[in-house]
C-alpha atoms as a PDB file:
ATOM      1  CA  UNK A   1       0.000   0.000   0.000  1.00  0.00           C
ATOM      2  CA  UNK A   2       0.790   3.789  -1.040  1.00  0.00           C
ATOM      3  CA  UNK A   3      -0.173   6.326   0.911  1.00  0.00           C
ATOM      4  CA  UNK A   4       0.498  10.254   0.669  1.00  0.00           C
ATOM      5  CA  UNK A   5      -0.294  12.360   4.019  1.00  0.00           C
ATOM      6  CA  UNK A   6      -0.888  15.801   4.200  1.00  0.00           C
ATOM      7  CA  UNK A   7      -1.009  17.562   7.024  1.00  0.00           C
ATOM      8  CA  UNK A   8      -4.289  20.505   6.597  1.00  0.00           C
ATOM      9  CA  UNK A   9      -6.003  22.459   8.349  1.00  0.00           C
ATOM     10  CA  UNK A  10      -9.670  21.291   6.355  1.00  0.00           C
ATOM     11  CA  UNK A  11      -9.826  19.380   3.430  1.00  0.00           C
ATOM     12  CA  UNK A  12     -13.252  18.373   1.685  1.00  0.00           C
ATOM     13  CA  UNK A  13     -13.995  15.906  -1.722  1.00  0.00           C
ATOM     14  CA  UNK A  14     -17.000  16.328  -3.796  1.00  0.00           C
ATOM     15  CA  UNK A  15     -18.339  13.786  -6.755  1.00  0.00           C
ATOM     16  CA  UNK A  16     -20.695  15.806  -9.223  1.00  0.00           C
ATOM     17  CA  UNK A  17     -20.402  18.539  -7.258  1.00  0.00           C
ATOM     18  CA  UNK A  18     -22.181  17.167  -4.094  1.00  0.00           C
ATOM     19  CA  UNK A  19     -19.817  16.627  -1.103  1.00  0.00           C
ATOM     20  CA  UNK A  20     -19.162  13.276  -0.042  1.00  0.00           C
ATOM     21  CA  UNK A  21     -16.974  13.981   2.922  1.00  0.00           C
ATOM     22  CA  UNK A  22     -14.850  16.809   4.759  1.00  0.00           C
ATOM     23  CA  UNK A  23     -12.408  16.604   7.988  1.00  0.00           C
ATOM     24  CA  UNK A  24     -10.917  19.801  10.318  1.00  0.00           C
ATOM     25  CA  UNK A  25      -7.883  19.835  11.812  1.00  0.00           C
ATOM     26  CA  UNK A  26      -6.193  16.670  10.892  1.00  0.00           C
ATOM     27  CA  UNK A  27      -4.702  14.313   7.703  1.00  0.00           C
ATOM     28  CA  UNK A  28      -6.037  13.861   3.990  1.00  0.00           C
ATOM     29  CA  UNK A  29      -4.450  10.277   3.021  1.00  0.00           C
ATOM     30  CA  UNK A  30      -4.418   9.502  -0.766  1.00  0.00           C
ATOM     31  CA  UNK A  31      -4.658   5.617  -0.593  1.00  0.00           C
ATOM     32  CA  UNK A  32      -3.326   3.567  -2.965  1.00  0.00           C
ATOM     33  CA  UNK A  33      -3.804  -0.754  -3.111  1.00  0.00           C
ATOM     34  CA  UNK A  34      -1.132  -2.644  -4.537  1.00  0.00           C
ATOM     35  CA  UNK A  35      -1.995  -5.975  -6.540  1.00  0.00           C
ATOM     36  CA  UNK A  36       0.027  -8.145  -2.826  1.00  0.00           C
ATOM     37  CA  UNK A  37      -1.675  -5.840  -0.433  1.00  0.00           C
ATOM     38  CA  UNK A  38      -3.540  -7.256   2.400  1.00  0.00           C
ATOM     39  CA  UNK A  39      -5.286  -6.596   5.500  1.00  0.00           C
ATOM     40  CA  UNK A  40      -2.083  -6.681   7.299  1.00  0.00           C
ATOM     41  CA  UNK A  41      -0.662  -3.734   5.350  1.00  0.00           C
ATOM     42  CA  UNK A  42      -4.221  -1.768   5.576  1.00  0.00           C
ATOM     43  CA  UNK A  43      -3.863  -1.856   9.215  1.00  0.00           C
ATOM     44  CA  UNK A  44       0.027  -1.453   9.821  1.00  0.00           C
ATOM     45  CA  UNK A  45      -0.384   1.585   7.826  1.00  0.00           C
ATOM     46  CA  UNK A  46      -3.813   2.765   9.205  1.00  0.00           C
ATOM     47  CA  UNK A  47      -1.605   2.451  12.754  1.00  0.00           C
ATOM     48  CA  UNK A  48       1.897   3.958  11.518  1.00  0.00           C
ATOM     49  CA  UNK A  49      -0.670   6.729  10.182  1.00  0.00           C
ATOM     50  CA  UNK A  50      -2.328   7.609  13.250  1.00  0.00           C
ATOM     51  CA  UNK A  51       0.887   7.521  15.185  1.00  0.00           C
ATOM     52  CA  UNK A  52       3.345   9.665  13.214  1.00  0.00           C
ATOM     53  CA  UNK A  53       4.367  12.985  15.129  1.00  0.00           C
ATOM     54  CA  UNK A  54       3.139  15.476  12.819  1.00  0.00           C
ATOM     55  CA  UNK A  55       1.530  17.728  14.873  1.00  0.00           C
ATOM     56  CA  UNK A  56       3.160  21.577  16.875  1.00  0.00           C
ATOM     57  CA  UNK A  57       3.250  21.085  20.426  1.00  0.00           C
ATOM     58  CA  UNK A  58       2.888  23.865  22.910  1.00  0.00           C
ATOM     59  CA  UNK A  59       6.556  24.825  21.696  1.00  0.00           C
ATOM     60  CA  UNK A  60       5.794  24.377  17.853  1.00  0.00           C
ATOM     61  CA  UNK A  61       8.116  20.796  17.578  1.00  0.00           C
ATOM     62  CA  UNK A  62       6.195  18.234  16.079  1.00  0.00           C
ATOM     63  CA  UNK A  63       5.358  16.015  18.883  1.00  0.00           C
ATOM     64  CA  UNK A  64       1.600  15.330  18.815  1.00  0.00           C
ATOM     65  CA  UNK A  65      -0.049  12.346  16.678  1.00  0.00           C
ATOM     66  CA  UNK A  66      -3.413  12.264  15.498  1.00  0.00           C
ATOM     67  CA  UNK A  67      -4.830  11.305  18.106  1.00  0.00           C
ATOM     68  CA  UNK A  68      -3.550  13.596  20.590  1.00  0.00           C
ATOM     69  CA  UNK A  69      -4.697  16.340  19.074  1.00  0.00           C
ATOM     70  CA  UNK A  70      -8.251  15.305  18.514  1.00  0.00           C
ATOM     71  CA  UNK A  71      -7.736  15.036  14.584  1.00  0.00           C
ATOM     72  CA  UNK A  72      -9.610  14.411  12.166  1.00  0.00           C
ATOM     73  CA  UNK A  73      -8.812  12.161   8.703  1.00  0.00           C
ATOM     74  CA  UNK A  74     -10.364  12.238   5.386  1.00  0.00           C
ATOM     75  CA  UNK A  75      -9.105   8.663   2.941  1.00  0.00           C
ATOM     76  CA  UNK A  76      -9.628   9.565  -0.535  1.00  0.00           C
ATOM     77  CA  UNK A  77      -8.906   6.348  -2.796  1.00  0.00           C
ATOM     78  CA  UNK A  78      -5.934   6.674  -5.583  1.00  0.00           C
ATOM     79  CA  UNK A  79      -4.869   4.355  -7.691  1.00  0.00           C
ATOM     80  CA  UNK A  80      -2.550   6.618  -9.493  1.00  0.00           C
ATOM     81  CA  UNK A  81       0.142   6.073  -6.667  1.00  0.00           C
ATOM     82  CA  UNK A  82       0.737   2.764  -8.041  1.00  0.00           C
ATOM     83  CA  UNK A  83       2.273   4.007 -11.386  1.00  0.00           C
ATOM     84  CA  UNK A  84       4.671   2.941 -13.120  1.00  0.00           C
ATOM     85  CA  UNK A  85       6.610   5.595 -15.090  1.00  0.00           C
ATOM     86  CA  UNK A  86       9.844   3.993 -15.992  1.00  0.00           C
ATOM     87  CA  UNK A  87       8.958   3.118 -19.590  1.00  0.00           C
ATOM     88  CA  UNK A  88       7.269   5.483 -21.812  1.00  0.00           C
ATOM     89  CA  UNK A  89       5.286   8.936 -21.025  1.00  0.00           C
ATOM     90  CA  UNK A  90       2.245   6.450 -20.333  1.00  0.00           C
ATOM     91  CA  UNK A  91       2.284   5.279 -16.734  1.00  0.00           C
ATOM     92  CA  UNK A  92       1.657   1.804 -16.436  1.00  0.00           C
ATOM     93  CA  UNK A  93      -0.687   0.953 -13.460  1.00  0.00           C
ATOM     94  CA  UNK A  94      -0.621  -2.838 -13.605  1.00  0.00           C
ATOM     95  CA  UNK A  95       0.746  -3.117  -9.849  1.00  0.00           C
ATOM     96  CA  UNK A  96      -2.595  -1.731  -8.739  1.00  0.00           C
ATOM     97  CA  UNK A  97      -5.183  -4.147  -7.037  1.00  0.00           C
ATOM     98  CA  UNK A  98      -8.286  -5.074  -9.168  1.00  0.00           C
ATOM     99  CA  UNK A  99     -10.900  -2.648  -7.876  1.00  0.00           C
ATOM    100  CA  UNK A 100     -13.393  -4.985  -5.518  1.00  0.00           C
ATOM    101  CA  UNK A 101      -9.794  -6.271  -3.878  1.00  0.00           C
ATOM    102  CA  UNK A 102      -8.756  -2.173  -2.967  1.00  0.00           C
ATOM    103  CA  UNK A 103     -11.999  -1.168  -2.166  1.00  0.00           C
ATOM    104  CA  UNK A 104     -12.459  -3.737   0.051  1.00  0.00           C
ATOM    105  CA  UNK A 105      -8.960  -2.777   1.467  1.00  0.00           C
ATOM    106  CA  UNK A 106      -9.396   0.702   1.266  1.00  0.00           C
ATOM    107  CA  UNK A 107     -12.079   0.276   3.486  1.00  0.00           C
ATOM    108  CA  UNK A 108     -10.425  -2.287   6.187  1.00  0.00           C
ATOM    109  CA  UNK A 109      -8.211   1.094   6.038  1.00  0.00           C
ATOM    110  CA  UNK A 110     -10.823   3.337   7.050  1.00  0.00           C
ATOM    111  CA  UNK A 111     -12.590   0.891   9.365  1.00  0.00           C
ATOM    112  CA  UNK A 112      -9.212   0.786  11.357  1.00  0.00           C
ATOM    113  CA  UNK A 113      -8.419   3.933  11.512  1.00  0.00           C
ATOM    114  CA  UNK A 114     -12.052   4.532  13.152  1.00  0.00           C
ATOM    115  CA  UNK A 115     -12.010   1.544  15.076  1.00  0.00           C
ATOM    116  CA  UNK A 116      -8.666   4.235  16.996  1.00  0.00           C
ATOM    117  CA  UNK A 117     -10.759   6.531  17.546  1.00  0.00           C
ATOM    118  CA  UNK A 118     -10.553   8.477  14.872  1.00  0.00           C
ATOM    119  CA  UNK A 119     -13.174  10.517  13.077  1.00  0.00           C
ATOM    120  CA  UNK A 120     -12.707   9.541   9.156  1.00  0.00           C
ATOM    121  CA  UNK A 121     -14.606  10.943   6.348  1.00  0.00           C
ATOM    122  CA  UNK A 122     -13.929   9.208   2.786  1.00  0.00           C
ATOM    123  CA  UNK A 123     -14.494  10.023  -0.697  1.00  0.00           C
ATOM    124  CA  UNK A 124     -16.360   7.345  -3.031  1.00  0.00           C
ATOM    125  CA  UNK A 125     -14.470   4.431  -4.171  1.00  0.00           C
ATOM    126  CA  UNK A 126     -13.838   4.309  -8.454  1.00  0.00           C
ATOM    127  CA  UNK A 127     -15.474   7.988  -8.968  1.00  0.00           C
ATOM    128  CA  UNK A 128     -14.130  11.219 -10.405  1.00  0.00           C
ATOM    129  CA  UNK A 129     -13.478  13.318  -7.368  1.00  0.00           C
ATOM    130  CA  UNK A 130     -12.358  16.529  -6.367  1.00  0.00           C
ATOM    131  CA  UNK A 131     -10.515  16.757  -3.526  1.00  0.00           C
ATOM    132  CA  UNK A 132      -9.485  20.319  -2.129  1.00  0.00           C
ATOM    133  CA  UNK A 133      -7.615  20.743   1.053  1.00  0.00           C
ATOM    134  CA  UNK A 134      -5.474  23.729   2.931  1.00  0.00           C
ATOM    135  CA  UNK A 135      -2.013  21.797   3.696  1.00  0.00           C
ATOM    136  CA  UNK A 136      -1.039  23.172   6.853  1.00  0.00           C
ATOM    137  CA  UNK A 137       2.864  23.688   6.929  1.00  0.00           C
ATOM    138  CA  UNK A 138       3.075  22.400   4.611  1.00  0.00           C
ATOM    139  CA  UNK A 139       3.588  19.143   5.819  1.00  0.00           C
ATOM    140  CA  UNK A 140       3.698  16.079   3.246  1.00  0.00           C
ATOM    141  CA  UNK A 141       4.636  12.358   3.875  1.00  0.00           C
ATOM    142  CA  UNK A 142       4.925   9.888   1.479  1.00  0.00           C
ATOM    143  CA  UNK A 143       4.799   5.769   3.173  1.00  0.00           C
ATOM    144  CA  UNK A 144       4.738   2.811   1.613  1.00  0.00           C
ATOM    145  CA  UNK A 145       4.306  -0.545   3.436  1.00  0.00           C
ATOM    146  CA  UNK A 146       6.872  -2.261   0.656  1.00  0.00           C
ATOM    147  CA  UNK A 147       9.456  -0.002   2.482  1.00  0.00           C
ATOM    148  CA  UNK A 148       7.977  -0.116   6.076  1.00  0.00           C
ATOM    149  CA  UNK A 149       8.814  -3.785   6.040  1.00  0.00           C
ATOM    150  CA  UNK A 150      12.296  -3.741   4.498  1.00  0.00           C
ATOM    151  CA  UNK A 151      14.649  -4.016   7.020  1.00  0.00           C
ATOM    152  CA  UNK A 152      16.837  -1.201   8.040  1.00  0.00           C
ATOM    153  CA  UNK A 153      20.334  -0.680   6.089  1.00  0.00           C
ATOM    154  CA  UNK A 154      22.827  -0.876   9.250  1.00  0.00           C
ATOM    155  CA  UNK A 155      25.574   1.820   9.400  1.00  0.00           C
END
């Protein structure tokens, strides 16, 4: 799994112009499923997610997770993250999960990530969105659970 994490201050998605979901203070995580991807990486990422030390503490280091500041999260599904640019201008997105696998991830995703305690808004799984957010920092992490499970080159 791909994920891209953006610290904002509000961040909303809309399908056809309706909104489909909006979160405060808190993360927008773009979401991608890979074709190996399993539970297991939906919820070691939901958790490494939740957990990362993103947020200004009372002297403006970034100590505080999600959590402790009473954050919010909005998932917004993207496939895209899966490309594969090396050959070509056409990305190739053939590592991507077929889309009733990652939407069922996708959604073990979200459901962890509430089951924390988190408020989570999504957007709408295989539709046109627009996403529009106010990155607040700007703060931008890119995670991958390929990586996260690699070990460690020693020094």
């Amino acid at each position: 799994m791909r994920a891209c994490v953006q610290r904002v201050s509000r961040a909303k998605v809309t399908v056809g112009g309706r909104l489909v979901g909006q979160a405060g203070r808190g993360l927008v995580v773009l979401l991608g499923v890979g074709q190996q991807d399993t539970e297991n990486e939906a919820r070691q990422l939901a958790e490494k997610i939740i957990g990362l030390r993103v947020f200004e503490d009372a002297e403006e280091k970034m100590n505080l997770d999600l959590s402790e500041i009473a954050g919010q999260m909005l998932v917004v599904s993207q496939f895209t993250l899966l490309a594969d640019c090396r050959k070509g201008r056409r990305p190739s997105f053939t590592a991507a999960a077929p889309p009733d696998r990652a939407e069922s991830l996708y959604e073990a995703f979200a459901e962890h990530v509430r089951s924390q305690g988190v408020t989570v808004a999504t957007g709408q799984f295989q539709q046109h969105m627009e996403v529009e957010l106010v990155n607040d920092g700007p703060v931008t992490i890119l995670l991958d659970t390929e990586e996260l499970n690699r070990p460690r080159r020693q020094k």
